[in-house]
PDB file of N, CA and C in Angstrom:
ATOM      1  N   UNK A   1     -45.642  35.903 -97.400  1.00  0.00           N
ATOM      2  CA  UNK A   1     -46.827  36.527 -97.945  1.00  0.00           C
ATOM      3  C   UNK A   1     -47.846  35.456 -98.280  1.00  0.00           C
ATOM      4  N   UNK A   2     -48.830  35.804 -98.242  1.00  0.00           N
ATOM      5  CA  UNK A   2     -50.130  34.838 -98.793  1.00  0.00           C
ATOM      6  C   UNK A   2     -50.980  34.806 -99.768  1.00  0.00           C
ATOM      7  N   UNK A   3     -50.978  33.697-100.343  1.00  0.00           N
ATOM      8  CA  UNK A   3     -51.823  33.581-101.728  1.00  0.00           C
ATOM      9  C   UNK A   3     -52.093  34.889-102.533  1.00  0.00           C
ATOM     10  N   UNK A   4     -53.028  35.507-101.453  1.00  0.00           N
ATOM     11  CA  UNK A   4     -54.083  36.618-101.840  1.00  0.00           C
ATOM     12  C   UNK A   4     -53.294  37.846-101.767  1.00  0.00           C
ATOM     13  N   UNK A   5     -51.938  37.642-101.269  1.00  0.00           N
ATOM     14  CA  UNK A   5     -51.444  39.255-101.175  1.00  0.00           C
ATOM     15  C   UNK A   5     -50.433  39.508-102.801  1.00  0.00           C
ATOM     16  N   UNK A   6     -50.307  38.359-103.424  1.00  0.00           N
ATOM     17  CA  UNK A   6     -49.215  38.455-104.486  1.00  0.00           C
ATOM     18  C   UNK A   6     -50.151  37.874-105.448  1.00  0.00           C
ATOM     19  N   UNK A   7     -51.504  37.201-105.624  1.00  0.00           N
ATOM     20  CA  UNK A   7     -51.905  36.440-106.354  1.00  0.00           C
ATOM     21  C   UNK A   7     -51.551  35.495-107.290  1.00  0.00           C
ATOM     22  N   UNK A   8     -50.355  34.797-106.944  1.00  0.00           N
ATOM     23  CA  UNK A   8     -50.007  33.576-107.821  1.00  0.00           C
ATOM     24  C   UNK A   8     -49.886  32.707-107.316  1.00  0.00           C
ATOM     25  N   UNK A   9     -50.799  31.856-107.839  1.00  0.00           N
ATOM     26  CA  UNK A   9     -50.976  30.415-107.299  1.00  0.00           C
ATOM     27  C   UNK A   9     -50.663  29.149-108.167  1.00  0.00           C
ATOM     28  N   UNK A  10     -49.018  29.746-107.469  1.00  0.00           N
ATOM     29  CA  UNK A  10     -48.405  28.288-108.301  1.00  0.00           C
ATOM     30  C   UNK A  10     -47.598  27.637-106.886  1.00  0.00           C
ATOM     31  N   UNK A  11     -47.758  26.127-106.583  1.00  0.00           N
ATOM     32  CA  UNK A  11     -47.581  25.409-105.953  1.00  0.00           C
ATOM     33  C   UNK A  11     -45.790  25.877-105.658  1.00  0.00           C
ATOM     34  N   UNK A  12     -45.180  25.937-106.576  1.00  0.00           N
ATOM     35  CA  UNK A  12     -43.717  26.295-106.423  1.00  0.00           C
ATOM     36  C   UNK A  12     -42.882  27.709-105.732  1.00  0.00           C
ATOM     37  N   UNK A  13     -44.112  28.350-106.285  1.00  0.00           N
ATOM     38  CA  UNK A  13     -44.311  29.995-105.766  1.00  0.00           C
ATOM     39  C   UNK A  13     -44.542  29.605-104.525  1.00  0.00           C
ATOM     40  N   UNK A  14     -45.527  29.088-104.082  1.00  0.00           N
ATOM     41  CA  UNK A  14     -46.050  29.541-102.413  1.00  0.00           C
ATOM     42  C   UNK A  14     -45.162  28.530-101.640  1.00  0.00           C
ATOM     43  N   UNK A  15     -44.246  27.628-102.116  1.00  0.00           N
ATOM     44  CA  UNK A  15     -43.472  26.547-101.579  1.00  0.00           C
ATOM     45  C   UNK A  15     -42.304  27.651-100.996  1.00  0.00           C
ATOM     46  N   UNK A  16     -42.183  27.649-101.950  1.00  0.00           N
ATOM     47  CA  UNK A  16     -40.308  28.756-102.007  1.00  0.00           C
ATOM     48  C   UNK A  16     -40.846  30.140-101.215  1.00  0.00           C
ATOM     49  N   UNK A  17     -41.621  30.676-101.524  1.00  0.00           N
ATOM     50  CA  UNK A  17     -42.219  31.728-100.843  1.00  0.00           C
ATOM     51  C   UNK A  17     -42.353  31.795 -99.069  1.00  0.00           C
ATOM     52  N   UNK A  18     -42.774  30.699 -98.413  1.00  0.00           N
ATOM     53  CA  UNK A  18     -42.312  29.972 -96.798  1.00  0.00           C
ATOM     54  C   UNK A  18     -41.119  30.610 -96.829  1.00  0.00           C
ATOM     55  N   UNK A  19     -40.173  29.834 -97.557  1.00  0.00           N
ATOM     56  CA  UNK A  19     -38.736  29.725 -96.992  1.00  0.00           C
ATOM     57  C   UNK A  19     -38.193  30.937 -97.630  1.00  0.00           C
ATOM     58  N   UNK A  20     -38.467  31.722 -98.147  1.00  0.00           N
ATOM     59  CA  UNK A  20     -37.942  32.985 -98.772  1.00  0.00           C
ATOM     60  C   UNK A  20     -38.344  33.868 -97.695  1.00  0.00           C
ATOM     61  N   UNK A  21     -39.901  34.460 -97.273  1.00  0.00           N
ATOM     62  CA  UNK A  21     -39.989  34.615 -96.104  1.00  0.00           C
ATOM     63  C   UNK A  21     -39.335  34.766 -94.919  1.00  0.00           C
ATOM     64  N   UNK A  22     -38.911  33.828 -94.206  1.00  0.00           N
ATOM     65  CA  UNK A  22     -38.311  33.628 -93.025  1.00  0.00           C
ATOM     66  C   UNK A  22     -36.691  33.606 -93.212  1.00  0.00           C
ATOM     67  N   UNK A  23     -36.509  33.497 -94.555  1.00  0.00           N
ATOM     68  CA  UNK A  23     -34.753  34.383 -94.885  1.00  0.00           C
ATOM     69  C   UNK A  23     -34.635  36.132 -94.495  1.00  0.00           C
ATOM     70  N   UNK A  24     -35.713  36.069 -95.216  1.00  0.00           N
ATOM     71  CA  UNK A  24     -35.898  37.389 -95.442  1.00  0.00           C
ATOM     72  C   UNK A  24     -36.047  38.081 -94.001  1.00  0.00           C
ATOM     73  N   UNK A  25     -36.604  37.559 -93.041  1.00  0.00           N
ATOM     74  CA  UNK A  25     -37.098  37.889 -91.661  1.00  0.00           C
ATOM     75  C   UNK A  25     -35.833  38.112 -91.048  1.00  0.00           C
ATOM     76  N   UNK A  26     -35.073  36.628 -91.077  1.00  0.00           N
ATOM     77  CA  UNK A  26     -33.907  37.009 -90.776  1.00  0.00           C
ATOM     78  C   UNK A  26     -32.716  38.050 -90.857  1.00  0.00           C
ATOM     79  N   UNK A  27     -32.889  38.269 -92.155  1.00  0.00           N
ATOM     80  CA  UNK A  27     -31.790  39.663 -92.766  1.00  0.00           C
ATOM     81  C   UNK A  27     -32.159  40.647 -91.966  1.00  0.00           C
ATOM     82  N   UNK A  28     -33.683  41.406 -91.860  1.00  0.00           N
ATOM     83  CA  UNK A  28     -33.755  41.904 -90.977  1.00  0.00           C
ATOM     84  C   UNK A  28     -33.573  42.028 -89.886  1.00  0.00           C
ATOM     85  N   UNK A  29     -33.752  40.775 -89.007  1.00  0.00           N
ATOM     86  CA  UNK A  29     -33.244  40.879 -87.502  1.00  0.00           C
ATOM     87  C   UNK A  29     -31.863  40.978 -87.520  1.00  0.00           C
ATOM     88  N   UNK A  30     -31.074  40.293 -88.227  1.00  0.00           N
ATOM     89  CA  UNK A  30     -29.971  40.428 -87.572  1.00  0.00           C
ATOM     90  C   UNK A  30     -29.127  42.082 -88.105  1.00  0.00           C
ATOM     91  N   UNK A  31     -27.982  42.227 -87.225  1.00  0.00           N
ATOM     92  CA  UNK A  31     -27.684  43.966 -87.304  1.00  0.00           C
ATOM     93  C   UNK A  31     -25.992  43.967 -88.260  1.00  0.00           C
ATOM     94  N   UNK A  32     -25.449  43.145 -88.496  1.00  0.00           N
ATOM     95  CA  UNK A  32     -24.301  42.952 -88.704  1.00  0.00           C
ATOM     96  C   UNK A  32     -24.322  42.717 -90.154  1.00  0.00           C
ATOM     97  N   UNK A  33     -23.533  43.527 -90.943  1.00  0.00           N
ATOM     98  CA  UNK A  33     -23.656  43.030 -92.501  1.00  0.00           C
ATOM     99  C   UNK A  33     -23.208  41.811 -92.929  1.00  0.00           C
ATOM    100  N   UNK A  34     -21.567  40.967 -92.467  1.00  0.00           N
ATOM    101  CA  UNK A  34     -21.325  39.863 -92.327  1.00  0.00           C
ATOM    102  C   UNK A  34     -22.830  38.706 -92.187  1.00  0.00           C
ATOM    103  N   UNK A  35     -23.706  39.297 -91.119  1.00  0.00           N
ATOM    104  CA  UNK A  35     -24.467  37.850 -90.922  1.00  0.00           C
ATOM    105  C   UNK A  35     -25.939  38.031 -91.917  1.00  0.00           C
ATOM    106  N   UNK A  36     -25.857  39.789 -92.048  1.00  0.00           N
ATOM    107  CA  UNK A  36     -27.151  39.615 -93.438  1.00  0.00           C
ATOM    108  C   UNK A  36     -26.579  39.257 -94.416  1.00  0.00           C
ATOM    109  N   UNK A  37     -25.284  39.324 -94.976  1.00  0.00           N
ATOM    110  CA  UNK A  37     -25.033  38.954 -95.750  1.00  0.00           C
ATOM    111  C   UNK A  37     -24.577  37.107 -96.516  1.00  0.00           C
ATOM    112  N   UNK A  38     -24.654  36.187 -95.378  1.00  0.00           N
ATOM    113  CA  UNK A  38     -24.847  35.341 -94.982  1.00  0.00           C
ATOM    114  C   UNK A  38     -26.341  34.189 -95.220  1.00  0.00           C
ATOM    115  N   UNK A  39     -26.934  35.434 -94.435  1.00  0.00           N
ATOM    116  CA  UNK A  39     -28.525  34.873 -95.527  1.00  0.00           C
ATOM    117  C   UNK A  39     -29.330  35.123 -96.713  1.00  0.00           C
ATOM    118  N   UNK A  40     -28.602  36.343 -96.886  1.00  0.00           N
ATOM    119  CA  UNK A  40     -28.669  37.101 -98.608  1.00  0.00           C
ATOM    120  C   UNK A  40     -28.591  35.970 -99.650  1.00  0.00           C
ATOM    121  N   UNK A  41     -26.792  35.332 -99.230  1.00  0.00           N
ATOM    122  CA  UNK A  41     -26.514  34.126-100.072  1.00  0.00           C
ATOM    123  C   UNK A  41     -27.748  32.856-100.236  1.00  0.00           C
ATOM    124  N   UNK A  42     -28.015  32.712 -99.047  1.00  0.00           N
ATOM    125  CA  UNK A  42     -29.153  31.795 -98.724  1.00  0.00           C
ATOM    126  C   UNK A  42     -29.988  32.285 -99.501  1.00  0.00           C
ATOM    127  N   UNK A  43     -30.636  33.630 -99.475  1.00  0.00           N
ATOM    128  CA  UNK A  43     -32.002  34.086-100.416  1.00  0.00           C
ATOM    129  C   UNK A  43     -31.539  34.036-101.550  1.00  0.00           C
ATOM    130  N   UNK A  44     -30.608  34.066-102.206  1.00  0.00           N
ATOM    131  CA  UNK A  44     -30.109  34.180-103.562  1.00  0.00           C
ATOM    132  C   UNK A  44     -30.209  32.390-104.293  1.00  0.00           C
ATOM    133  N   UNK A  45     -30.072  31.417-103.093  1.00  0.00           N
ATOM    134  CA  UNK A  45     -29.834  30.364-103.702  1.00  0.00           C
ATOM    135  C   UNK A  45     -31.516  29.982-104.150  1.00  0.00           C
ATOM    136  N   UNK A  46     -32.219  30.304-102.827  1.00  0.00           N
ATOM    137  CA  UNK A  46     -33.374  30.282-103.077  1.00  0.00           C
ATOM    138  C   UNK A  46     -34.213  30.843-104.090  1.00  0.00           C
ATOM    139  N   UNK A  47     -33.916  32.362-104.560  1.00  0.00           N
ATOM    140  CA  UNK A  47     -34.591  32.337-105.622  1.00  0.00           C
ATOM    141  C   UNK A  47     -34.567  31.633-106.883  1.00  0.00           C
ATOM    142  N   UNK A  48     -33.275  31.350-106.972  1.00  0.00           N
ATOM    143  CA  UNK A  48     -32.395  30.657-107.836  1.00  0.00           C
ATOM    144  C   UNK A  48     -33.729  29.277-108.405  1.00  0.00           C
ATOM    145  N   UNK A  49     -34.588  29.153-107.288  1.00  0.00           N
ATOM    146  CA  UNK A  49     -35.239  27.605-107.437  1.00  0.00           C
ATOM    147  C   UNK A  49     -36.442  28.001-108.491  1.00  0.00           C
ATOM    148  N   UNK A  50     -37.127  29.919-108.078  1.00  0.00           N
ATOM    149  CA  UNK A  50     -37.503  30.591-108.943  1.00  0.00           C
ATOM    150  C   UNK A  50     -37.400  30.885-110.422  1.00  0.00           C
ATOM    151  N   UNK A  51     -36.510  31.323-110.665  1.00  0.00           N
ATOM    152  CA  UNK A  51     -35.434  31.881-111.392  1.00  0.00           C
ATOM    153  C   UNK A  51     -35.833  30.773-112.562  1.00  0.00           C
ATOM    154  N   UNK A  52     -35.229  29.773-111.968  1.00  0.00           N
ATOM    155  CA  UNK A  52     -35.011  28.646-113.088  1.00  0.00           C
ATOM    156  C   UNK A  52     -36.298  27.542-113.051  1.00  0.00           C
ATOM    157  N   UNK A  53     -37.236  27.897-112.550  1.00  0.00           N
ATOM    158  CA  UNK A  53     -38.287  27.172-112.353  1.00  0.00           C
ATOM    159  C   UNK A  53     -38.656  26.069-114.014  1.00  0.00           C
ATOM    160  N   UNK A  54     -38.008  24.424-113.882  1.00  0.00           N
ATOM    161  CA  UNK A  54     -38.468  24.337-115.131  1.00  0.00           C
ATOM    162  C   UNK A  54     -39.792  24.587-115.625  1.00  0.00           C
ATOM    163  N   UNK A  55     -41.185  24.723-115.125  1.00  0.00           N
ATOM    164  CA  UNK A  55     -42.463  24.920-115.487  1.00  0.00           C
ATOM    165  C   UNK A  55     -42.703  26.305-115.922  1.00  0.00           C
ATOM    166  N   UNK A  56     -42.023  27.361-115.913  1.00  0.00           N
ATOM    167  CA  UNK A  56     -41.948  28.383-116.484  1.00  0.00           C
ATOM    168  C   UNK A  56     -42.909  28.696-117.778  1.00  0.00           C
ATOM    169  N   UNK A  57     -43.686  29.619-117.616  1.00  0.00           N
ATOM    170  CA  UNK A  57     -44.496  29.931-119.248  1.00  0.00           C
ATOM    171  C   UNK A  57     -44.374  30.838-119.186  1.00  0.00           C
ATOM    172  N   UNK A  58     -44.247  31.435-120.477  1.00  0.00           N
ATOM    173  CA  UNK A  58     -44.118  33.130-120.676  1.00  0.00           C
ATOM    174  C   UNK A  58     -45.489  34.143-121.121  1.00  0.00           C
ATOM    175  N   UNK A  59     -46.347  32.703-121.197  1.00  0.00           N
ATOM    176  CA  UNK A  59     -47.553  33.239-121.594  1.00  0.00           C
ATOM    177  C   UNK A  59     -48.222  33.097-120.573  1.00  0.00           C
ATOM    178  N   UNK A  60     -48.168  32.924-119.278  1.00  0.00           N
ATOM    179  CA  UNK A  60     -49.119  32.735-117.802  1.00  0.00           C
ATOM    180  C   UNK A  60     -48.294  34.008-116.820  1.00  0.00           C
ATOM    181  N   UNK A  61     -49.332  34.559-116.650  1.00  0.00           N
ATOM    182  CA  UNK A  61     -49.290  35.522-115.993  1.00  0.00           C
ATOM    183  C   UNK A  61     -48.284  35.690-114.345  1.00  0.00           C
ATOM    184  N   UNK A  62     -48.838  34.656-114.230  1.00  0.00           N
ATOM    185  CA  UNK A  62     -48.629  34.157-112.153  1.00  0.00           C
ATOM    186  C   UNK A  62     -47.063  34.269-112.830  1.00  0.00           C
ATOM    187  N   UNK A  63     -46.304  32.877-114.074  1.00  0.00           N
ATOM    188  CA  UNK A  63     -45.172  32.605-113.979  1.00  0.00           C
ATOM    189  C   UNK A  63     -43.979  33.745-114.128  1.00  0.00           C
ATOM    190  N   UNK A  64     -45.030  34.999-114.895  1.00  0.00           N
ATOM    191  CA  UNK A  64     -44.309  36.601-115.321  1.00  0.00           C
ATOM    192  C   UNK A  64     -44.227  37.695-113.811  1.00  0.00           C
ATOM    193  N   UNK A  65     -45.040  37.346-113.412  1.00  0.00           N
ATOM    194  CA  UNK A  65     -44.978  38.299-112.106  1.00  0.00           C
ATOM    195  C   UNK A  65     -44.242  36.995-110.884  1.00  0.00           C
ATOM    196  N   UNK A  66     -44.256  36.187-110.680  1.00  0.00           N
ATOM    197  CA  UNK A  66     -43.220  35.094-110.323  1.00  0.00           C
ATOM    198  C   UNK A  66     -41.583  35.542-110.617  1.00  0.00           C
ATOM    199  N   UNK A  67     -41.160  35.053-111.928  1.00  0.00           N
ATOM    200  CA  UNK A  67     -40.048  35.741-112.375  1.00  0.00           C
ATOM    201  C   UNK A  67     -39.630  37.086-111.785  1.00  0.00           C
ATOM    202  N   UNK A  68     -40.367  37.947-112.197  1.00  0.00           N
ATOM    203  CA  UNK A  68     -39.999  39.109-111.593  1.00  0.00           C
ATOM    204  C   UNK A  68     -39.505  39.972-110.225  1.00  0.00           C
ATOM    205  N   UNK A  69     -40.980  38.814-109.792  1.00  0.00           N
ATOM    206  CA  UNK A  69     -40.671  39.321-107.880  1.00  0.00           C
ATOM    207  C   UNK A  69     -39.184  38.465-107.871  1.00  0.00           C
ATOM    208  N   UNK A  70     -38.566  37.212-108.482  1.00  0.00           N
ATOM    209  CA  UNK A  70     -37.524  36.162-107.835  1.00  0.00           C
ATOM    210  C   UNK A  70     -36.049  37.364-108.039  1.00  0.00           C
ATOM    211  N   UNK A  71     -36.549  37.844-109.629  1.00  0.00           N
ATOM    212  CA  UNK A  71     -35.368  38.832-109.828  1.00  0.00           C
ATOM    213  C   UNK A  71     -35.204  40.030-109.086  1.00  0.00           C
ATOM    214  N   UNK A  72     -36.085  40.456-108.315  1.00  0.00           N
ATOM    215  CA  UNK A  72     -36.037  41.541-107.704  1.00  0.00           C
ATOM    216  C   UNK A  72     -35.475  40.799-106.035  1.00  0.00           C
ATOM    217  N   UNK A  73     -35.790  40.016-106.182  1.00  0.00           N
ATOM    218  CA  UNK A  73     -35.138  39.620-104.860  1.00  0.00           C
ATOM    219  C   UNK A  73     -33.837  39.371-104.998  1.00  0.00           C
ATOM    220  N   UNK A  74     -33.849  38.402-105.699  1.00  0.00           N
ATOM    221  CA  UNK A  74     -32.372  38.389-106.047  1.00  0.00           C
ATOM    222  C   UNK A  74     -30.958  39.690-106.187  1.00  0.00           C
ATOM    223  N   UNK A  75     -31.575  40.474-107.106  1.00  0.00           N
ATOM    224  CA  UNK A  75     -30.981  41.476-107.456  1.00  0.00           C
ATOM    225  C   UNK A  75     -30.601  42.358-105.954  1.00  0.00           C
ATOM    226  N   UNK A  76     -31.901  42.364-105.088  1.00  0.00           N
ATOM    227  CA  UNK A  76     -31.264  42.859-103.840  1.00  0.00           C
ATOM    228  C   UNK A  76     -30.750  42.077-102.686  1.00  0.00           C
ATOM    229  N   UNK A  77     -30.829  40.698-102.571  1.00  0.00           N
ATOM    230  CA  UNK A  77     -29.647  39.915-101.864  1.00  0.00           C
ATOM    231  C   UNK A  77     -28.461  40.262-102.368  1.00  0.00           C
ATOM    232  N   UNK A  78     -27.925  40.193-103.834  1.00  0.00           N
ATOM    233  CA  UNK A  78     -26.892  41.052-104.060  1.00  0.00           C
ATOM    234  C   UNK A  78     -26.351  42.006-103.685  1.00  0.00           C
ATOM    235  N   UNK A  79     -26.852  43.025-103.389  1.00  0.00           N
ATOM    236  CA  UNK A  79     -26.613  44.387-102.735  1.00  0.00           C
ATOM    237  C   UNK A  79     -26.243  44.271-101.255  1.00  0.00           C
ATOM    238  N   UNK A  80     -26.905  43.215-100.756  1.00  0.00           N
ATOM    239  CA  UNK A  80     -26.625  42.883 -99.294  1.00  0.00           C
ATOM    240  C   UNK A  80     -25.124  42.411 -99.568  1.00  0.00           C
ATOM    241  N   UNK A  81     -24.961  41.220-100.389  1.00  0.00           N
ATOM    242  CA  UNK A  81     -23.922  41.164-100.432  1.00  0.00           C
ATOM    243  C   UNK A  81     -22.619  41.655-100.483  1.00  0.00           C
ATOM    244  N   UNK A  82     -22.987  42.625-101.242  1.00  0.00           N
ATOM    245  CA  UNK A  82     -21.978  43.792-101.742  1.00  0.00           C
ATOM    246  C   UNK A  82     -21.235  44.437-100.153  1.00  0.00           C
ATOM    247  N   UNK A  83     -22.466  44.878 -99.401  1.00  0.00           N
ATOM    248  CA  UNK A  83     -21.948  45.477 -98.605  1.00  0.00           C
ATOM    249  C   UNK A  83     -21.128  44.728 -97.215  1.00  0.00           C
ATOM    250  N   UNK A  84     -21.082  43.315 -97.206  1.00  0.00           N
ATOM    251  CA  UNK A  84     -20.003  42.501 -96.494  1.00  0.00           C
ATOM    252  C   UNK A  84     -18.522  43.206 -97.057  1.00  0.00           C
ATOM    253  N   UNK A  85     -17.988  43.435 -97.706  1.00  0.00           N
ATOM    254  CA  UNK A  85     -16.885  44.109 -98.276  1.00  0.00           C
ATOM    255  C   UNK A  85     -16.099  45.068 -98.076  1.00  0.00           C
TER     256      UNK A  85
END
């Protein structure tokens, strides 16, 4: 996604955001739960860089809607996960 479609412009956001992206692309293409589930882990580690971002403020907006989108991702790489099982 780009700058202007999520509006937070934090250097760490749009870093991780690339490579979250093209995880994400992946899960989709591939058809097999084993191999989405595979890059799920991958998106999970990645948000993880989110998640725990030390620059974090609770009073900046970008870093609250940041957080949120990382947990929502997260929360559903999980689910991918789940269903390898």
């Amino acid at each position: 996604m780009k700058k202007k479609e999520l509006g937070i412009s934090c250097p760490v956001f749009l870093r991780q955001e690339i490579v979250i992206k093209d995880i994400t692309a992946e899960i989709n293409r591939v058809k097999r739960a084993r191999e989405k589930a595979a890059f799920a882990e991958e998106l999970q580690r990645e948000t993880n860089v989110l998640v725990t971002c030390p620059d974090y403020d609770d009073k900046k907006l970008d870093c609250k809607n940041c957080r949120f989108i990382a947990d929502l991702r997260k929360k559903t790489a999980g689910l991918i996960i789940k269903l390898k099982s």
